[in-house]
N, C-alpha and C. Protein backbone atom coordinates (compact mmCIF):
# COMPACT_ATOMS: atom_id res chain seq x y z
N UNK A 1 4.67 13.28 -6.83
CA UNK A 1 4.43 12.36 -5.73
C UNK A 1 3.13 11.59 -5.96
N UNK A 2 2.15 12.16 -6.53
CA UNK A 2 0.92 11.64 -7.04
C UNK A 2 0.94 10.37 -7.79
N UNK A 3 1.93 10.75 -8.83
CA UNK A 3 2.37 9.62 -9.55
C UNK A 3 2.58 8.20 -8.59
N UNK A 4 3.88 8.59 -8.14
CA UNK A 4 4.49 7.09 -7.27
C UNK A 4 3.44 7.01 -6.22
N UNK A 5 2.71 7.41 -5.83
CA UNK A 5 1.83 7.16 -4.75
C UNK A 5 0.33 5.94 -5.69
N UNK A 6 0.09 6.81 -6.56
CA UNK A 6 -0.77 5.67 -7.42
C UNK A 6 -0.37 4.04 -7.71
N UNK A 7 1.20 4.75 -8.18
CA UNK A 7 1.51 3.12 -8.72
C UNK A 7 2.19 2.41 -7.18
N UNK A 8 2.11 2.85 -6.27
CA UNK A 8 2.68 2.14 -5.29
C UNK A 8 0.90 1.78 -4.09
N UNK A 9 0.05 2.06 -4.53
CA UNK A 9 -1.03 2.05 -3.92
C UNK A 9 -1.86 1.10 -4.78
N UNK A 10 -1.73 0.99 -6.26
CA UNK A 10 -1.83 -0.05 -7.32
C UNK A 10 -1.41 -1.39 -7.17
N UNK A 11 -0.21 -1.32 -7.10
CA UNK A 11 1.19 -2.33 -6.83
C UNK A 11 0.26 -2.94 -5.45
N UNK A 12 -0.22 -2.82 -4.69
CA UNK A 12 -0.39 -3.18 -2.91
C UNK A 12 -1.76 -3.52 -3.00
N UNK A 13 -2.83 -3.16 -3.94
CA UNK A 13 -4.25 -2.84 -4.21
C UNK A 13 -4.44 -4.84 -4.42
N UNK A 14 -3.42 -5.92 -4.36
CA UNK A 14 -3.61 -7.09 -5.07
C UNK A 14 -2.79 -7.92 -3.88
N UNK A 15 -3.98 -8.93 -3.25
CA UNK A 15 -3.08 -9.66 -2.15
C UNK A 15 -1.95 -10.79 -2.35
N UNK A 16 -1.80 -10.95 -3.90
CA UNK A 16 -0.69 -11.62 -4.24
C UNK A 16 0.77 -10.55 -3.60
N UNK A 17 0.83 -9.67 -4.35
CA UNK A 17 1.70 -8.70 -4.36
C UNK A 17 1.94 -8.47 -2.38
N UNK A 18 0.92 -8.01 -2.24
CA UNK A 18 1.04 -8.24 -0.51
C UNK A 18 1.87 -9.24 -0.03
N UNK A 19 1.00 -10.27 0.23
CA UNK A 19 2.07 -11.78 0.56
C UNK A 19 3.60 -12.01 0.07
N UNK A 20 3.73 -11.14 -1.00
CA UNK A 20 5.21 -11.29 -1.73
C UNK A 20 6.09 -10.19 -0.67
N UNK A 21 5.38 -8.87 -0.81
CA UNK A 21 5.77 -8.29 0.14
C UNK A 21 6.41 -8.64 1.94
N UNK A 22 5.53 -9.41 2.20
CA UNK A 22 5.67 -10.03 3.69
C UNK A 22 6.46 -11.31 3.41
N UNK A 23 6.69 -11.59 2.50
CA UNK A 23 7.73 -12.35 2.47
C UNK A 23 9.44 -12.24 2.31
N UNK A 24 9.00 -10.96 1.86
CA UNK A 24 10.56 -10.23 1.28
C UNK A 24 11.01 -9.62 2.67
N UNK A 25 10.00 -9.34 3.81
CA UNK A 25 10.35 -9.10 4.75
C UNK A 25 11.22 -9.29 5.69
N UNK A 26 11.37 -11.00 5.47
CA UNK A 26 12.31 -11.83 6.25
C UNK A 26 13.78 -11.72 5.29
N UNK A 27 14.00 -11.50 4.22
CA UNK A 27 15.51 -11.85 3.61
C UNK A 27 15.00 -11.50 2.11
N UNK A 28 16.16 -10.93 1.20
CA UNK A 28 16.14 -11.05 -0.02
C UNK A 28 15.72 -13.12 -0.53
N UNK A 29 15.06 -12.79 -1.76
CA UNK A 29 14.82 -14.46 -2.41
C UNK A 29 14.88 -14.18 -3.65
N UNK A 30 15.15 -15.67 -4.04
CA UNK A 30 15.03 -16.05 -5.54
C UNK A 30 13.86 -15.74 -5.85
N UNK A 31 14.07 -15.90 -7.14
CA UNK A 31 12.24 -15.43 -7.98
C UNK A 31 11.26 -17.10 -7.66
N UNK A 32 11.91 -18.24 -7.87
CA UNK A 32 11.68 -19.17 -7.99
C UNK A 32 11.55 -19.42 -6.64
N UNK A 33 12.05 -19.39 -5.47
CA UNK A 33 11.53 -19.48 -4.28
C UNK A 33 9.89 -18.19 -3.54
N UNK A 34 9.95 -17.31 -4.55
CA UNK A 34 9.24 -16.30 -3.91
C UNK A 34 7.33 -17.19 -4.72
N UNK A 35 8.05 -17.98 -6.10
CA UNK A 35 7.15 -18.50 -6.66
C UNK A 35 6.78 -19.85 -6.06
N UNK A 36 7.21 -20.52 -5.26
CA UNK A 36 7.08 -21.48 -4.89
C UNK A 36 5.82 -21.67 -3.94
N UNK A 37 5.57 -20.48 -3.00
CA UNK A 37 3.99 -21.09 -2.19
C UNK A 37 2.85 -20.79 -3.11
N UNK A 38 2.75 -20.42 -3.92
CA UNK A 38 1.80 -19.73 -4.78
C UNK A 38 1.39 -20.68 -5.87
N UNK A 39 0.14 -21.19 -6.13
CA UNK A 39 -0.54 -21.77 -7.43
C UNK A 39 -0.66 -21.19 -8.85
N UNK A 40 0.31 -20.71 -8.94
CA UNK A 40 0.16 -19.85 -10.47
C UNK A 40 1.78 -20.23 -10.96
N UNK A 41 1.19 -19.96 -12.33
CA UNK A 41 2.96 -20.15 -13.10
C UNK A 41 4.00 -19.04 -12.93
N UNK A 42 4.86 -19.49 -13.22
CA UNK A 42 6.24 -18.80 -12.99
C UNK A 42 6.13 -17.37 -13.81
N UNK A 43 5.59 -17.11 -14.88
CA UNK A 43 5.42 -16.32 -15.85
C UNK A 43 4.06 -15.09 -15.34
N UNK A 44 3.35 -15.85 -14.42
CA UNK A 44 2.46 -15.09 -13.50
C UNK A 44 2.92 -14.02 -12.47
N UNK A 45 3.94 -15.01 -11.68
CA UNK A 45 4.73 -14.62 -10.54
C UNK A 45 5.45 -13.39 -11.15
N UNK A 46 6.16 -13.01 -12.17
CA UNK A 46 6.85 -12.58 -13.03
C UNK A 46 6.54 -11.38 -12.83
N UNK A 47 5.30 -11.35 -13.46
CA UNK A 47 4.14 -10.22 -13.88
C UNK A 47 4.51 -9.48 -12.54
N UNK A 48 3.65 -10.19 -11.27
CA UNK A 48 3.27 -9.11 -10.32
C UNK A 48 4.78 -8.73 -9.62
N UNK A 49 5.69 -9.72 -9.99
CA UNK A 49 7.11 -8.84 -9.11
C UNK A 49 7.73 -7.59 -10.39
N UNK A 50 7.29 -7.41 -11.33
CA UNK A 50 6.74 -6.52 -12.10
C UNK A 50 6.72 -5.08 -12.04
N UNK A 51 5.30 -5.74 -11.37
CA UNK A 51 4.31 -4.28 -11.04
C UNK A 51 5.14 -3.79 -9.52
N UNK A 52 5.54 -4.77 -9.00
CA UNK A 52 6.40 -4.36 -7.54
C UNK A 52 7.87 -3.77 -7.82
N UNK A 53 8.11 -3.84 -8.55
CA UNK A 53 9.48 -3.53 -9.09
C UNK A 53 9.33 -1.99 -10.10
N UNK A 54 8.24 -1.89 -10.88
CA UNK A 54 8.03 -1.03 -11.22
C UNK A 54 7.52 0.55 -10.45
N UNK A 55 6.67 -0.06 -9.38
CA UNK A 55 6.11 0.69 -8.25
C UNK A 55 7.79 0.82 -7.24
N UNK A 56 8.31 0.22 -7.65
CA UNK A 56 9.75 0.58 -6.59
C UNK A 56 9.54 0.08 -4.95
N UNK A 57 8.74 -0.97 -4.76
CA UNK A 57 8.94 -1.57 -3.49
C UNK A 57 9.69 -2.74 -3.49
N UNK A 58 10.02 -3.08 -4.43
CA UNK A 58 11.34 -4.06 -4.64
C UNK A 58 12.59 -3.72 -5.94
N UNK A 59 13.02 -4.51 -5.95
CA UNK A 59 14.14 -4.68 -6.62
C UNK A 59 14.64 -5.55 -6.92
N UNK A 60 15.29 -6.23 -7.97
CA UNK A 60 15.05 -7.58 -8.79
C UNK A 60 17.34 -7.44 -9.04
N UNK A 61 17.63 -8.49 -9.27
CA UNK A 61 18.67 -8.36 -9.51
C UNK A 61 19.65 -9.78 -9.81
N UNK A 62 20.51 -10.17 -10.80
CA UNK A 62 20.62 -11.10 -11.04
C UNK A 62 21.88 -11.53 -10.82
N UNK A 63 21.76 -12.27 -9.96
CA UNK A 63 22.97 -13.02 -8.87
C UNK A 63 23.58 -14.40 -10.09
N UNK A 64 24.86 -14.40 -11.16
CA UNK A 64 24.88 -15.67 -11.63
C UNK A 64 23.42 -15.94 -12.36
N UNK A 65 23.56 -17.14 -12.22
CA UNK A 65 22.20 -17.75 -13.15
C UNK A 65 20.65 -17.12 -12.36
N UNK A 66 20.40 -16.93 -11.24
CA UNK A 66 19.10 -16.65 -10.34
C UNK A 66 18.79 -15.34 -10.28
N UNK A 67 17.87 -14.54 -10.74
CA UNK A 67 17.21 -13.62 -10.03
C UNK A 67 16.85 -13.58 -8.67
N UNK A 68 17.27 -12.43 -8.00
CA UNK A 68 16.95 -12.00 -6.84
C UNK A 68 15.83 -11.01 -6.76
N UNK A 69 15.11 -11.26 -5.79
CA UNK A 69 13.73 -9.87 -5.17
C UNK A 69 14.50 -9.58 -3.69
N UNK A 70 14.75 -8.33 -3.82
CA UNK A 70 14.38 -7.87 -2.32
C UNK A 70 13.78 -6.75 -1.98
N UNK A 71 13.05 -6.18 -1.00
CA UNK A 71 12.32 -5.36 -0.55
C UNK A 71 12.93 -4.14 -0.47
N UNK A 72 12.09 -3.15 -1.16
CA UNK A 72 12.99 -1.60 -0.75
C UNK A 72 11.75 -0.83 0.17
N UNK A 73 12.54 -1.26 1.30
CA UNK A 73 11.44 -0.28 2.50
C UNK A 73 11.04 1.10 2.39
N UNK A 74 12.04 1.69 1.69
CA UNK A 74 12.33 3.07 1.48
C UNK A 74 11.19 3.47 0.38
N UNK A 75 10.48 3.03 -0.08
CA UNK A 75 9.76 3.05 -0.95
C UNK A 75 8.34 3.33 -0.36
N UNK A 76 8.02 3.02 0.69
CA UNK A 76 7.06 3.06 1.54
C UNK A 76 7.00 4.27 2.05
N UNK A 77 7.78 5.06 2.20
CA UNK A 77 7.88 6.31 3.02
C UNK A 77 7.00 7.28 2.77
N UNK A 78 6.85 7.41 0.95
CA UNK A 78 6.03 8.66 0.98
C UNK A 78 4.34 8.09 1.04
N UNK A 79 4.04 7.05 0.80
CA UNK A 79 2.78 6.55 1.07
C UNK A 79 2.59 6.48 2.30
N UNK A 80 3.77 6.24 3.48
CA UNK A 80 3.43 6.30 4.63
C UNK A 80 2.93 7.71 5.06
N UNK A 81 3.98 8.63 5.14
CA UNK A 81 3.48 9.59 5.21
C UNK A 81 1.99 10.59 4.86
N UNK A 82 1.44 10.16 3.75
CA UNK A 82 0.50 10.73 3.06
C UNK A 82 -0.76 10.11 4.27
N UNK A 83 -0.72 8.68 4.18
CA UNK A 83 -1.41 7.97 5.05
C UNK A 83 -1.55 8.77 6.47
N UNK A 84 -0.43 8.76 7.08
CA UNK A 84 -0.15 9.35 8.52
C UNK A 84 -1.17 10.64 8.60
N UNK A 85 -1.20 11.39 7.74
CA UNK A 85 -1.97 12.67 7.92
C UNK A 85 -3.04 12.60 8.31
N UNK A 86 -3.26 11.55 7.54
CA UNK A 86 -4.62 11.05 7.98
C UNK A 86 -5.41 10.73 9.27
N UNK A 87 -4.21 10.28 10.03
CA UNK A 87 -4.47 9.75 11.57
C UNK A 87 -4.29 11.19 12.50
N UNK A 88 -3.64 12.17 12.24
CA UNK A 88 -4.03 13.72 12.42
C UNK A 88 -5.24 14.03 12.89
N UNK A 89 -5.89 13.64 11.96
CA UNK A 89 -7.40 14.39 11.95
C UNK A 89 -8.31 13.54 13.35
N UNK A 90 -8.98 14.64 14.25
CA UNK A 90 -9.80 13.98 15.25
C UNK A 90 -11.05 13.35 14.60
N UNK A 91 -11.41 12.71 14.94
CA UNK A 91 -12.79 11.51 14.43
C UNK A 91 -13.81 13.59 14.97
N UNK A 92 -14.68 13.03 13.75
CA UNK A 92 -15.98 13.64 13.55
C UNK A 92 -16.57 13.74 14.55
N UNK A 93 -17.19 14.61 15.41
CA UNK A 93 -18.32 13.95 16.41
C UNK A 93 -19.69 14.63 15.47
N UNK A 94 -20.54 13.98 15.04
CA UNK A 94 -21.85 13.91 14.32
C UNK A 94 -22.76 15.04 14.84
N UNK A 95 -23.15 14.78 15.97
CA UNK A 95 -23.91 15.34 16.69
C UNK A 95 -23.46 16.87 17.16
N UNK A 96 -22.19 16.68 17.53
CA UNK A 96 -21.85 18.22 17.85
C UNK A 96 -21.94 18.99 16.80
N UNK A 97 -21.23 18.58 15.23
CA UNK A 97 -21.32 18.96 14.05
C UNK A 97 -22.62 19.48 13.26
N UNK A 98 -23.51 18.54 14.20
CA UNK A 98 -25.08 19.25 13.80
C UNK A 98 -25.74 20.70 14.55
N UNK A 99 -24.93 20.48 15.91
CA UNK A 99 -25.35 22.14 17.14
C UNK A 99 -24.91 22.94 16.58
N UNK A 100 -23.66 22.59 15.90
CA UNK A 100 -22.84 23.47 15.21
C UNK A 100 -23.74 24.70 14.16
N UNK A 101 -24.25 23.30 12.97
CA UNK A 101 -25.05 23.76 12.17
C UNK A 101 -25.83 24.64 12.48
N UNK A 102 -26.30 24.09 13.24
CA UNK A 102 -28.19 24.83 13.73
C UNK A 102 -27.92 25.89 14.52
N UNK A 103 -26.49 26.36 14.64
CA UNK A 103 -26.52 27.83 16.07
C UNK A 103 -25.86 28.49 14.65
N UNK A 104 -25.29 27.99 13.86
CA UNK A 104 -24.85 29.20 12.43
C UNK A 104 -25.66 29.48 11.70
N UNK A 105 -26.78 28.43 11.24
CA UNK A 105 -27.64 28.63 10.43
C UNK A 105 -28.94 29.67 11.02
N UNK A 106 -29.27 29.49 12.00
CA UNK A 106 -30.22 29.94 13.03
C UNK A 106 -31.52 29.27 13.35
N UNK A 107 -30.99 27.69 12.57
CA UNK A 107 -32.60 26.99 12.22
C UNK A 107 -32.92 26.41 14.11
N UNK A 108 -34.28 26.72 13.85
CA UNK A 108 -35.07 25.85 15.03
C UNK A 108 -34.86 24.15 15.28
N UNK A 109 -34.01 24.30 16.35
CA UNK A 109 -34.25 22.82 17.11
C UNK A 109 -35.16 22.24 17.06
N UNK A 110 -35.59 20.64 16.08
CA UNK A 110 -36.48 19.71 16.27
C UNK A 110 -36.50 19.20 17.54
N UNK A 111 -35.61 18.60 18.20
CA UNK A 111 -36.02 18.18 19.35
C UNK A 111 -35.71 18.91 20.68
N UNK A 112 -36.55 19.58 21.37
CA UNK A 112 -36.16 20.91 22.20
C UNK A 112 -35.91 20.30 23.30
């Protein structure tokens, strides 16, 4: 899981790849339409549906003469998850974490 979590956290780490993402959102597209808002060459575009295809948040597929991208949501799941755990955890409180300290340790209160 380590693995696909890297290359799918890699894959997302680049706001090209993002924007491609949120675009795949609305409908499968051509490669050539997914390249079309973007200032870079076709051979660029290429690359990062690529790294998205390789990371397994899309999927590429060739309809006749056109390549297709579409989004595999399902791909998201275990990064979601890993993420989610995260939101588990209660926020730190600093200060209590320090009373804490100082009644285990047995050190004297600076400010009494």
């Amino acid at each position: 899981m380590t693995r696909t979590l890297d290359h799918i956290f890699s894959a997302l780490a680049d706001p090209t790849r993002r924007t491609i993402m949120s675009m795949l959102l609305e409908d499968d597209m051509a490669v050539t339409d997914v390249a079309a808002p973007f200032e870079m060459s076709l051979a660029a575009i290429s690359k990062h549906l690529g790294v998205l295809t390789a990371a397994g948040l899309i999927s590429q597929e060739k309809r006749g003469r056109v390549k297709w991208c579409k989004l595999e949501p399902d791909a998201l799941r275990d990064a979601s998850v890993w993420m989610q755990a995260f939101g588990q955890m209660e926020a730190l409180d600093l200060d209590m974490f320090e009373v804490f300290l100082r009644r285990e340790l047995d050190a004297p209160d600076p400010n009494p």
